[in-house]
C-alpha atoms as a PDB file:
ATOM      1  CA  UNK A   1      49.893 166.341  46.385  1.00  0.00           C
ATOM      2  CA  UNK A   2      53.241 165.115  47.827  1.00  0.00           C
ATOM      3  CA  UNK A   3      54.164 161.662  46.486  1.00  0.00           C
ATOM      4  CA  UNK A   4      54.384 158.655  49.303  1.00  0.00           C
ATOM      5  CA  UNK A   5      58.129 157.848  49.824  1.00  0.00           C
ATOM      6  CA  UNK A   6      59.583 155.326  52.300  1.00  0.00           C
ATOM      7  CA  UNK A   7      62.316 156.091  54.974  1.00  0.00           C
ATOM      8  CA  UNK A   8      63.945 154.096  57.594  1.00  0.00           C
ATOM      9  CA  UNK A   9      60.796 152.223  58.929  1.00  0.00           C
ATOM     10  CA  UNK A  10      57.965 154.941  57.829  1.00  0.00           C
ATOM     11  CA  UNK A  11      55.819 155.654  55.214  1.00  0.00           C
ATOM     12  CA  UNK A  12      55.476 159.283  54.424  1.00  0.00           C
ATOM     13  CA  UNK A  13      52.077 159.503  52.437  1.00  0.00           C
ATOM     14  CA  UNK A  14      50.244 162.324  50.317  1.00  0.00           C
ATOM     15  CA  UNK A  15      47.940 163.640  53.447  1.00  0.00           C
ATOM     16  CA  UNK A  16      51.576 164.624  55.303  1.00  0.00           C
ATOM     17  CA  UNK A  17      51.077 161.987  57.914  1.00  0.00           C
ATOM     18  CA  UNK A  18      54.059 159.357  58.709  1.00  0.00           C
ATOM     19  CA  UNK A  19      52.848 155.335  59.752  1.00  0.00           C
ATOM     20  CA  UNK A  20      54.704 152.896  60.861  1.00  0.00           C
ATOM     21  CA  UNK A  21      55.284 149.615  58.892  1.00  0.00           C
ATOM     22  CA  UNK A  22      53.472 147.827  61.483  1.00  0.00           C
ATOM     23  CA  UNK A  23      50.585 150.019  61.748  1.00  0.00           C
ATOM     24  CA  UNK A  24      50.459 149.553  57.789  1.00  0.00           C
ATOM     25  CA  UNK A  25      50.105 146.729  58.105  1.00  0.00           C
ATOM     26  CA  UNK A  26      47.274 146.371  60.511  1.00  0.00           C
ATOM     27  CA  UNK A  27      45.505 148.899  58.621  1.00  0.00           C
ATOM     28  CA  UNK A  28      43.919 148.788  55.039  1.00  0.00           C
ATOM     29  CA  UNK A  29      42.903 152.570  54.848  1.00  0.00           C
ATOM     30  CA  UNK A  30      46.918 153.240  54.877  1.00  0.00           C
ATOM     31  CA  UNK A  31      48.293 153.210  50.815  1.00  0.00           C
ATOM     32  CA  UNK A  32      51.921 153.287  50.060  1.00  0.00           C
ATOM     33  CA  UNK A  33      53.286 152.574  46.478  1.00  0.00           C
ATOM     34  CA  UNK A  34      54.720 149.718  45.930  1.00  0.00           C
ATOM     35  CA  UNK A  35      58.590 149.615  45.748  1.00  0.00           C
ATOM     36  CA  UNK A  36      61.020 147.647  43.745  1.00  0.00           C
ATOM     37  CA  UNK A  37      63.655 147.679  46.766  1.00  0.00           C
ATOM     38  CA  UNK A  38      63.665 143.927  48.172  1.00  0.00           C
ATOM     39  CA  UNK A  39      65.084 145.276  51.405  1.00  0.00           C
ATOM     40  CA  UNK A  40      61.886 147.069  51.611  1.00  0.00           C
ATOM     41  CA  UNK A  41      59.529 144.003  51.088  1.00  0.00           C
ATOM     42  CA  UNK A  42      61.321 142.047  53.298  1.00  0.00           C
ATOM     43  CA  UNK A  43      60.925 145.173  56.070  1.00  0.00           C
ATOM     44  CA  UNK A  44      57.410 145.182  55.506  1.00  0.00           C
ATOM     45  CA  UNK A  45      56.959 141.347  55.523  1.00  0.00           C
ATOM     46  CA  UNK A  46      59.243 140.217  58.179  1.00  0.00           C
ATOM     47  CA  UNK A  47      57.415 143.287  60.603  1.00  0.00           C
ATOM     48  CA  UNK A  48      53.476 142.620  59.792  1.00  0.00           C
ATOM     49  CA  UNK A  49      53.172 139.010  58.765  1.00  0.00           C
ATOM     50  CA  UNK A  50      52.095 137.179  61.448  1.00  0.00           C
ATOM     51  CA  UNK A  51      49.742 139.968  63.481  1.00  0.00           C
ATOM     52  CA  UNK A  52      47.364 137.461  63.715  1.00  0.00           C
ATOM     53  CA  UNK A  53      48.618 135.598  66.577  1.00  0.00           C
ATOM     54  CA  UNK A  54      47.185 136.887  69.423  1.00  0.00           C
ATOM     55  CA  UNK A  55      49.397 138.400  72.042  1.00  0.00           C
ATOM     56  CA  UNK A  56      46.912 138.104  75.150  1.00  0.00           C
ATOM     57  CA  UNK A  57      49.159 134.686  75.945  1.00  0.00           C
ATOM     58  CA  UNK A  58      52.497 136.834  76.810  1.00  0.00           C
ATOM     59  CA  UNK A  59      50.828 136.858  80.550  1.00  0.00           C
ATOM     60  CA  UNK A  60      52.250 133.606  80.566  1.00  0.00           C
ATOM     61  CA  UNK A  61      55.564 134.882  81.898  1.00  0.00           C
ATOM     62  CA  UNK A  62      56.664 131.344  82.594  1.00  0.00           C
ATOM     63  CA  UNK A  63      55.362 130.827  85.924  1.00  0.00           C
ATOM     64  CA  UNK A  64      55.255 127.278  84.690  1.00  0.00           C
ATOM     65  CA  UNK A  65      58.653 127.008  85.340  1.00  0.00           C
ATOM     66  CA  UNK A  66      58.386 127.419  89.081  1.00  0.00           C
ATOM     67  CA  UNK A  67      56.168 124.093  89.612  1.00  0.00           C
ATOM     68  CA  UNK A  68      59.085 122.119  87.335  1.00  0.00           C
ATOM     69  CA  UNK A  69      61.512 121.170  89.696  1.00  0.00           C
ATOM     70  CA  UNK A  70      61.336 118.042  91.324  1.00  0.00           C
ATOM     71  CA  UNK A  71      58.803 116.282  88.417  1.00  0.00           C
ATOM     72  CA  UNK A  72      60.170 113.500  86.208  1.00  0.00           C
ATOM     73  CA  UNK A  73      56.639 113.878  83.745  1.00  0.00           C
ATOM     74  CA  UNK A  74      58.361 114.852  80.941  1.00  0.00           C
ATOM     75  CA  UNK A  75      61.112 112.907  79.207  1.00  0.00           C
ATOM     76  CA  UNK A  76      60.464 113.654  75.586  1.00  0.00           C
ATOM     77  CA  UNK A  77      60.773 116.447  73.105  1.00  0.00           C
ATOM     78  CA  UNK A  78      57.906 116.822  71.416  1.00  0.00           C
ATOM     79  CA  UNK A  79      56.566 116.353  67.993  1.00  0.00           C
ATOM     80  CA  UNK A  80      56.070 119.308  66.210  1.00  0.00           C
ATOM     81  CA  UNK A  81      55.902 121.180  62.276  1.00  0.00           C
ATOM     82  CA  UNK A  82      57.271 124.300  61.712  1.00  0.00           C
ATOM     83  CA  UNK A  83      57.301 126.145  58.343  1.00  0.00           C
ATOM     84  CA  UNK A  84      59.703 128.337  57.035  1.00  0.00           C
ATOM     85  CA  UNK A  85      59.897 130.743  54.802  1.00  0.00           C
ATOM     86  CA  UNK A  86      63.206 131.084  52.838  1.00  0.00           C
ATOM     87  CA  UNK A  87      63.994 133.271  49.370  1.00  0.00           C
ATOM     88  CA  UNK A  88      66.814 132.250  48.211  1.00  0.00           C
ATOM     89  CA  UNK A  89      69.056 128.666  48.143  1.00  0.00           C
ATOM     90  CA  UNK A  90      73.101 128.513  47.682  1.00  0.00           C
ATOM     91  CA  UNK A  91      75.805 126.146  47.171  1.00  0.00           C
ATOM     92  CA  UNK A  92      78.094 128.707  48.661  1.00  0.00           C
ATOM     93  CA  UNK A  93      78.549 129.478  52.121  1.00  0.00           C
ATOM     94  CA  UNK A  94      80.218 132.458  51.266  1.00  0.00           C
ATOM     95  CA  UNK A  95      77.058 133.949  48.497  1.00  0.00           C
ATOM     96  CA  UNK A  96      74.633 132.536  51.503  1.00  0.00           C
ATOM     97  CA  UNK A  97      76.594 134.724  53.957  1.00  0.00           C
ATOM     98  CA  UNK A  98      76.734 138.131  52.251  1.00  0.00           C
ATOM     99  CA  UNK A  99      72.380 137.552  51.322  1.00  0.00           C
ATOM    100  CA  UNK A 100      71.997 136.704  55.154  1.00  0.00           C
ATOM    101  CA  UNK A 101      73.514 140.105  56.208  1.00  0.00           C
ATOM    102  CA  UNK A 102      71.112 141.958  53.809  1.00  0.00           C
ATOM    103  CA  UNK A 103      68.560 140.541  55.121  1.00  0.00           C
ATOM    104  CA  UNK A 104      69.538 140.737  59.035  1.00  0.00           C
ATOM    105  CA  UNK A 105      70.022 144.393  57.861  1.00  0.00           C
ATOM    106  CA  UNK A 106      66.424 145.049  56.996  1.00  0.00           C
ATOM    107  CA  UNK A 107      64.772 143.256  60.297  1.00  0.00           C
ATOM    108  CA  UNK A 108      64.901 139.540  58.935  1.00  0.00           C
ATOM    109  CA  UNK A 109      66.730 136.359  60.752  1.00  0.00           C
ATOM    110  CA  UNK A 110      69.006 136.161  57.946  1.00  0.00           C
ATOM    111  CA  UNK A 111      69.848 132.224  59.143  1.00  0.00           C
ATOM    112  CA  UNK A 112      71.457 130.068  57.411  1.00  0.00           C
ATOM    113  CA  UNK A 113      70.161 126.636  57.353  1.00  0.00           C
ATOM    114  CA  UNK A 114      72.184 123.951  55.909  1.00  0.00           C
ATOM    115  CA  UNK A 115      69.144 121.269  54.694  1.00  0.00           C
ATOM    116  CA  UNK A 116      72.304 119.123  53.903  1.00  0.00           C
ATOM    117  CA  UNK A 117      72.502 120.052  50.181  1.00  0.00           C
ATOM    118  CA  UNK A 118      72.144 123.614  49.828  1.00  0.00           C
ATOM    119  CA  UNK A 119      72.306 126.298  52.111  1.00  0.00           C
ATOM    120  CA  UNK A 120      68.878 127.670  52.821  1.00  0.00           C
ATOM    121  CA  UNK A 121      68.007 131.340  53.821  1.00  0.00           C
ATOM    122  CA  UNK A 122      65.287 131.758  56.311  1.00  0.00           C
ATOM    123  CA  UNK A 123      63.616 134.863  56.813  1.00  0.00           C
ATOM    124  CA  UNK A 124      61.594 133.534  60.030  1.00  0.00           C
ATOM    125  CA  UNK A 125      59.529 130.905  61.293  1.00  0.00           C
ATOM    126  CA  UNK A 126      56.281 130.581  61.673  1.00  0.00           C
ATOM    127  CA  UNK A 127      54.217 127.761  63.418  1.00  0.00           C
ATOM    128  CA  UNK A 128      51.449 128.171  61.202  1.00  0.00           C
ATOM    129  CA  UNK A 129      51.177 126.855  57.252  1.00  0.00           C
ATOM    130  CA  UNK A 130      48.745 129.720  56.957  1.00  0.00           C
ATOM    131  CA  UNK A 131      51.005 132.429  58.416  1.00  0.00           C
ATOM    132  CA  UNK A 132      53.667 131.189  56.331  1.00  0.00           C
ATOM    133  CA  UNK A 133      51.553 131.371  53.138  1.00  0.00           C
ATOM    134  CA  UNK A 134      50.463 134.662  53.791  1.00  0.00           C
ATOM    135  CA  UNK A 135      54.184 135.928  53.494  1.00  0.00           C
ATOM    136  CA  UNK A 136      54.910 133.943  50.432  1.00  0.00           C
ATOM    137  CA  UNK A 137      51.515 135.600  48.784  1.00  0.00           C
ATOM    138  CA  UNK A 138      52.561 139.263  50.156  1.00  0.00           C
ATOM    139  CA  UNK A 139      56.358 138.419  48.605  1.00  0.00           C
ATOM    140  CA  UNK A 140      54.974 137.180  45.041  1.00  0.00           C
ATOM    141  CA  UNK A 141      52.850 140.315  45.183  1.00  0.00           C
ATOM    142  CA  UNK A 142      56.043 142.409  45.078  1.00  0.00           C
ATOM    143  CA  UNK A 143      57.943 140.507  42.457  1.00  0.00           C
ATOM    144  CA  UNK A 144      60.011 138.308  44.955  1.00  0.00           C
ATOM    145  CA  UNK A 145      59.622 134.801  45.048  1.00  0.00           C
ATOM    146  CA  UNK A 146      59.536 132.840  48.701  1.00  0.00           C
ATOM    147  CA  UNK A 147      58.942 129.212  49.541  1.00  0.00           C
ATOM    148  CA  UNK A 148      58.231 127.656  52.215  1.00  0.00           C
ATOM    149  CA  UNK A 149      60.718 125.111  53.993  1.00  0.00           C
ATOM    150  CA  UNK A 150      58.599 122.523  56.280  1.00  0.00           C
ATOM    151  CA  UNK A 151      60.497 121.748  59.703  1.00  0.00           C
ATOM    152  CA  UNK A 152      59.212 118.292  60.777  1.00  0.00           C
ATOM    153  CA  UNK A 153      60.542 118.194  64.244  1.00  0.00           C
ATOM    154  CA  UNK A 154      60.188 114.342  65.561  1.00  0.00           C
ATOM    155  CA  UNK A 155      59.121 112.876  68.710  1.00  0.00           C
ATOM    156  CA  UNK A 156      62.552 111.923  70.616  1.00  0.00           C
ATOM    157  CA  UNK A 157      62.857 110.498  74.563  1.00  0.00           C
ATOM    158  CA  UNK A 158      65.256 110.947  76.669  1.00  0.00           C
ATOM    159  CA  UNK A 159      65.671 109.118  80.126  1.00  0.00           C
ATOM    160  CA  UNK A 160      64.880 105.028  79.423  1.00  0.00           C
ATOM    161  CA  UNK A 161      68.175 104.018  81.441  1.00  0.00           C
ATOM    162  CA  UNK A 162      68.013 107.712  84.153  1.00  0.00           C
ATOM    163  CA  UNK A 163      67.771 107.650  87.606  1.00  0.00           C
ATOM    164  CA  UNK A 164      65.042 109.727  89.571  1.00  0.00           C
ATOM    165  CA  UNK A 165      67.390 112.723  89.960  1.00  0.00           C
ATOM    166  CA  UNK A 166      68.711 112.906  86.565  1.00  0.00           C
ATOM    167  CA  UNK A 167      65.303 112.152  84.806  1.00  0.00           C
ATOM    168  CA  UNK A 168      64.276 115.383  87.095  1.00  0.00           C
ATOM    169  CA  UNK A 169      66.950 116.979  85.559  1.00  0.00           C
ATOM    170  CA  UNK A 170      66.194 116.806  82.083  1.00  0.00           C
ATOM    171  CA  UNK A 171      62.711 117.247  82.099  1.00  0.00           C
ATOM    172  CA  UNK A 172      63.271 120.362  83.397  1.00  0.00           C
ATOM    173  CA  UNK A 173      65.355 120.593  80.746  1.00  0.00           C
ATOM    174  CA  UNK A 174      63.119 119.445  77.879  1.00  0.00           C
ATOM    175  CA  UNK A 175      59.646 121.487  79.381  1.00  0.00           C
ATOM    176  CA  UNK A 176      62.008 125.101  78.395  1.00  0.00           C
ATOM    177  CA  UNK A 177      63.481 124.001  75.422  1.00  0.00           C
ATOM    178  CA  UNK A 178      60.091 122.731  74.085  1.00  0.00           C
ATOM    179  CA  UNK A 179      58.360 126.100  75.148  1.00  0.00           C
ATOM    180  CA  UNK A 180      61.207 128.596  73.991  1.00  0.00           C
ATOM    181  CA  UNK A 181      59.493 128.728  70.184  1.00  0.00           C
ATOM    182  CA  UNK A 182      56.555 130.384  71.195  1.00  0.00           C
ATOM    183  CA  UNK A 183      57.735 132.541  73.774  1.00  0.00           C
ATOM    184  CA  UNK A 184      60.322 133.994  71.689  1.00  0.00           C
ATOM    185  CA  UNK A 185      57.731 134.364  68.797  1.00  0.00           C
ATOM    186  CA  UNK A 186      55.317 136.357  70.955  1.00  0.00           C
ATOM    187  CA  UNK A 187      57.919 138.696  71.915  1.00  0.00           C
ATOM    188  CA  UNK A 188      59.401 138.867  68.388  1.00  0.00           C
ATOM    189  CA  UNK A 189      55.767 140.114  67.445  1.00  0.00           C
ATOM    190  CA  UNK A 190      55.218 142.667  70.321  1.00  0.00           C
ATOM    191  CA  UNK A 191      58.716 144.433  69.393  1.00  0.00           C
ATOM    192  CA  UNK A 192      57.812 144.310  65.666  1.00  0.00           C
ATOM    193  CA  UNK A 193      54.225 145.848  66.217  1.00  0.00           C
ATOM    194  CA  UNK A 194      55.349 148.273  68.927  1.00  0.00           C
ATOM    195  CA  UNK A 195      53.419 146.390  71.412  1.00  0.00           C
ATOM    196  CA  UNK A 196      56.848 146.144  73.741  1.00  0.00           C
ATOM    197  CA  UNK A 197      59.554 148.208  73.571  1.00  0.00           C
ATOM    198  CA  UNK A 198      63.565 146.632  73.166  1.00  0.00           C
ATOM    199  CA  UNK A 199      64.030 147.952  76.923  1.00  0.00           C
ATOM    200  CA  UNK A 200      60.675 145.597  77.629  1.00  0.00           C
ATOM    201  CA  UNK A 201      61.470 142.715  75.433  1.00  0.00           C
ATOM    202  CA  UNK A 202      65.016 141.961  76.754  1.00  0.00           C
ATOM    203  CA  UNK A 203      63.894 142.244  80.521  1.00  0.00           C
ATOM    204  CA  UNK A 204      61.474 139.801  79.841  1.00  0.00           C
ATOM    205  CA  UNK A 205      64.091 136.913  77.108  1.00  0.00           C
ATOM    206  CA  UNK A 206      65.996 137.850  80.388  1.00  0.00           C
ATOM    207  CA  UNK A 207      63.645 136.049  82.510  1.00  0.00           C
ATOM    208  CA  UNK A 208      63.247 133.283  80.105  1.00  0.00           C
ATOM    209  CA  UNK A 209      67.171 133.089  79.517  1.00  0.00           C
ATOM    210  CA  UNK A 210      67.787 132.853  83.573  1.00  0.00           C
ATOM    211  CA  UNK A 211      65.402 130.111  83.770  1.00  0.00           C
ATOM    212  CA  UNK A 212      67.201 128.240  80.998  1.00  0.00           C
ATOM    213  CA  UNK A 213      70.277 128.672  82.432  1.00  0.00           C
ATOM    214  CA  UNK A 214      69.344 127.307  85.946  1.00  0.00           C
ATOM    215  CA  UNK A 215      68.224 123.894  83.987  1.00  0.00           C
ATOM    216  CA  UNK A 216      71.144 124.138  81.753  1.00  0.00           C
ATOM    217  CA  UNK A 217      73.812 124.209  84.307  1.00  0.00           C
ATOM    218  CA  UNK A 218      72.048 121.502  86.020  1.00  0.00           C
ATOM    219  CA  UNK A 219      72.071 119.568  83.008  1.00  0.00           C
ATOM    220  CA  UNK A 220      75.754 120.246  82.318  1.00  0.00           C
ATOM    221  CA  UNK A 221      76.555 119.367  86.085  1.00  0.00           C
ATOM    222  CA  UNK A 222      74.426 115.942  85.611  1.00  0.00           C
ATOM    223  CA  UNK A 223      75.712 114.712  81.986  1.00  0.00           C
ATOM    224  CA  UNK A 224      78.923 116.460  81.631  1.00  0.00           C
ATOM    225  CA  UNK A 225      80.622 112.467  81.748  1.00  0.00           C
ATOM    226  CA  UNK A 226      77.669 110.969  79.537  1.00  0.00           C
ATOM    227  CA  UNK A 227      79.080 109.853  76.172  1.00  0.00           C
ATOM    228  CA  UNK A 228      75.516 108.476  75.079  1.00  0.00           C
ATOM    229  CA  UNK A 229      75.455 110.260  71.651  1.00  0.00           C
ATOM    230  CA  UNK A 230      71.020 111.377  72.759  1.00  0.00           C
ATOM    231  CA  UNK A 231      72.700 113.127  75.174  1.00  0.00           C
ATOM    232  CA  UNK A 232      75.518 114.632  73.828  1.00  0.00           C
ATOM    233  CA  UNK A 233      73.616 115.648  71.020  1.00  0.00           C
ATOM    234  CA  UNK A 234      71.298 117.319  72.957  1.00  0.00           C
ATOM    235  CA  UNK A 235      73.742 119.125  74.839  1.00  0.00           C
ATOM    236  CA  UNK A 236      75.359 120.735  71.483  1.00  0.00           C
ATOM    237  CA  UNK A 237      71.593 122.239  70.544  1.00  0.00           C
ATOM    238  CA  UNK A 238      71.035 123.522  74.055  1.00  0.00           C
ATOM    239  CA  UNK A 239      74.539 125.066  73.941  1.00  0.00           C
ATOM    240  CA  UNK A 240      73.594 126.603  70.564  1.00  0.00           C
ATOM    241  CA  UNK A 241      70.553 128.649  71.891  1.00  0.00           C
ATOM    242  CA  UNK A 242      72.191 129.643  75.066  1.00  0.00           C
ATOM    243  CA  UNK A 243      74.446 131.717  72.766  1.00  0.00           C
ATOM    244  CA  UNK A 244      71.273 132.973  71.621  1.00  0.00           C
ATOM    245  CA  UNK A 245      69.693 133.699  74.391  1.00  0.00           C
ATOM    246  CA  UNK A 246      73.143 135.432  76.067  1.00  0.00           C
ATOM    247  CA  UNK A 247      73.011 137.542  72.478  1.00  0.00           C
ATOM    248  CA  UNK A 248      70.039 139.302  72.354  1.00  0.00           C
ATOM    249  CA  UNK A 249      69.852 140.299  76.137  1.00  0.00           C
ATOM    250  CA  UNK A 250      73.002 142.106  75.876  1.00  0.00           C
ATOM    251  CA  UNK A 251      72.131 145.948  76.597  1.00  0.00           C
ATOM    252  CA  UNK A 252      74.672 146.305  73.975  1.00  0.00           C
ATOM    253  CA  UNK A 253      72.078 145.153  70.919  1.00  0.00           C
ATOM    254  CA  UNK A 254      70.829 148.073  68.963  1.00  0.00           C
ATOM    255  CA  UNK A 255      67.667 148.613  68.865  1.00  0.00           C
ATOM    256  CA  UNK A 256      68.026 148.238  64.832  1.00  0.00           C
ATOM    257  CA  UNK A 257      69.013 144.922  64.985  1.00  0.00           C
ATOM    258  CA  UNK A 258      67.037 143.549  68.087  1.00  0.00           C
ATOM    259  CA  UNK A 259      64.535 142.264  66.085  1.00  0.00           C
ATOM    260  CA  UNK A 260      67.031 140.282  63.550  1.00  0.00           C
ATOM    261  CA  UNK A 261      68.401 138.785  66.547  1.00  0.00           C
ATOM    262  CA  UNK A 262      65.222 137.336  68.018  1.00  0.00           C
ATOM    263  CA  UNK A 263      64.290 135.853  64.985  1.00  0.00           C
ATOM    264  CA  UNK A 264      67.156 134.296  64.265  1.00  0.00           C
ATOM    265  CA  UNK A 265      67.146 132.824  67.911  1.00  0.00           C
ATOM    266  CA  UNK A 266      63.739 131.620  66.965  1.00  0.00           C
ATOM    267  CA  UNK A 267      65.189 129.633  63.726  1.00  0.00           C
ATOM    268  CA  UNK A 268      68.040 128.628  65.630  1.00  0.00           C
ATOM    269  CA  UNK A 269      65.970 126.918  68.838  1.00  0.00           C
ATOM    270  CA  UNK A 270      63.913 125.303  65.830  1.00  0.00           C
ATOM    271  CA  UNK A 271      66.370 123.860  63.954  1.00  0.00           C
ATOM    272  CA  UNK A 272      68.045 122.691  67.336  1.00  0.00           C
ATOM    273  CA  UNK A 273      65.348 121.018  68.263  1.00  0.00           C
ATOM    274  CA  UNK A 274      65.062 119.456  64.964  1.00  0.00           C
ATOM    275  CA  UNK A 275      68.611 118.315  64.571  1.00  0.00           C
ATOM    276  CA  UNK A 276      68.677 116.964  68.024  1.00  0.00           C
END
């Protein structure tokens, strides 16, 4: 019987069929050998972990965006915990740079997250403990060892000394930036399990990254002058994930690394939010 071998992002296995890694993962009757290649764990990790959040929400297709305008409601970034799971710390920016690539190479975010002692490498993020622990339990199972890094993201308000108008504009703000996390997670998920194609994906971060835009040239127009370090602060994170955003809806991106790309967005509007 021929032996089960890996290539690109298939499993070739003894009855002569081919599965993807995410249908693997979804399904227990599918064996493969197990590998010693990390790239390969990571591959099937980063692509299966987190099937268990349910997809039905991507209808969302934030509509909610169209009743923003003009409300003053929100004035606060919210409080939130994210966990992440990382496999490797460095002193060196350099050492933390060339393990990033191999893992942007093989699907993962490959971000670097500097926890102000040691640069962290984080393979995604999840919103979920239990998601996170799953990964960590299907990484010690190979031989690798993961942790998980807990994101506490604190409550922070915005607008005490604002007029109307500009309290408008930064709630507008504030309502995206809160809800980019889980759109960009949903989508990550539906291009990793072949839900979506990369054609699909982008047209819809495209929607999402228009929106943003609109509020974030607003915002720029409103508190380009404002020296209040909230502010500024604020405006250095939401500068951060527009680079993001503009990234990964270039037709350019290959569809190889389109999913590296979105999850390192989705680390990057995290740890924005949590530096802000």
């Amino acid at each position: 019987m021929q032996d089960d071998k890996w290539s690109g992002d298939q499993i070739f296995t003894g009855d002569g069929k081919r599965y993807g890694v995410a249908y693997i993962m979804t399904n227990s009757k599918v064996k493969y050998k197990r590998r010693h290649s990390i790239a390969f764990v990571f591959l099937i990790i980063l692509l299966g972990s987190c099937i268990v959040y349910g997809l039905g929400s991507l209808a969302y297709n934030f509509v909610v965006v169209a009743g923003l305008f003009g409300g003053t409601d929100n004035l606060t970034l919210k409080s939130a915990t994210y966990y992440a799971v990382s496999v490797g710390e460095f002193t060196s920016l350099d050492v933390a740079s060339n393990e990033a690539t191999q893992i942007k190479q093989q699907k993962g975010a490959g971000y670097i997250y500097n926890n102000g002692e040691v640069f962290v490498i984080l393979l995604q993020i999840y919103s979920s403990e239990a998601d996170a622990t799953s990964v960590i339990a299907k990484l010690a199972n190979t031989g690798v060892t993961g942790h998980i890094v807990p994101l506490q993201i604190n409550k922070k308000s915005y607008g005490s000394s604002l007029s109307e108008e500009d309290s408008e504009v930064i709630s507008n703000m504030l309502v995206i930036f809160d809800s980019l996390y889980e759109r960009l997670y949903e989508l990550s998920v539906a291009f990793d399990t072949q839900e979506k194609t990369q054609p699909a994906v982008q047209t819809e971060i495209i929607t999402i990254s228009e929106q943003f835009n609109i509020c974030y040239t607003r915002f720029l127009e409103t508190f380009s002058h404002n020296t209040e370090s909230d502010i500024m602060s604020l405006r250095l994170r939401l500068e951060t994930v527009r680079e993001e955003l503009t990234l990964i809806t270039d037709p350019l991106v290959m569809e190889e690394t389109f999913g590296s790309h979105i999850k390192h967005a989705i680390c990057s509007v995290v740890i924005s939010r949590k530096t802000c």
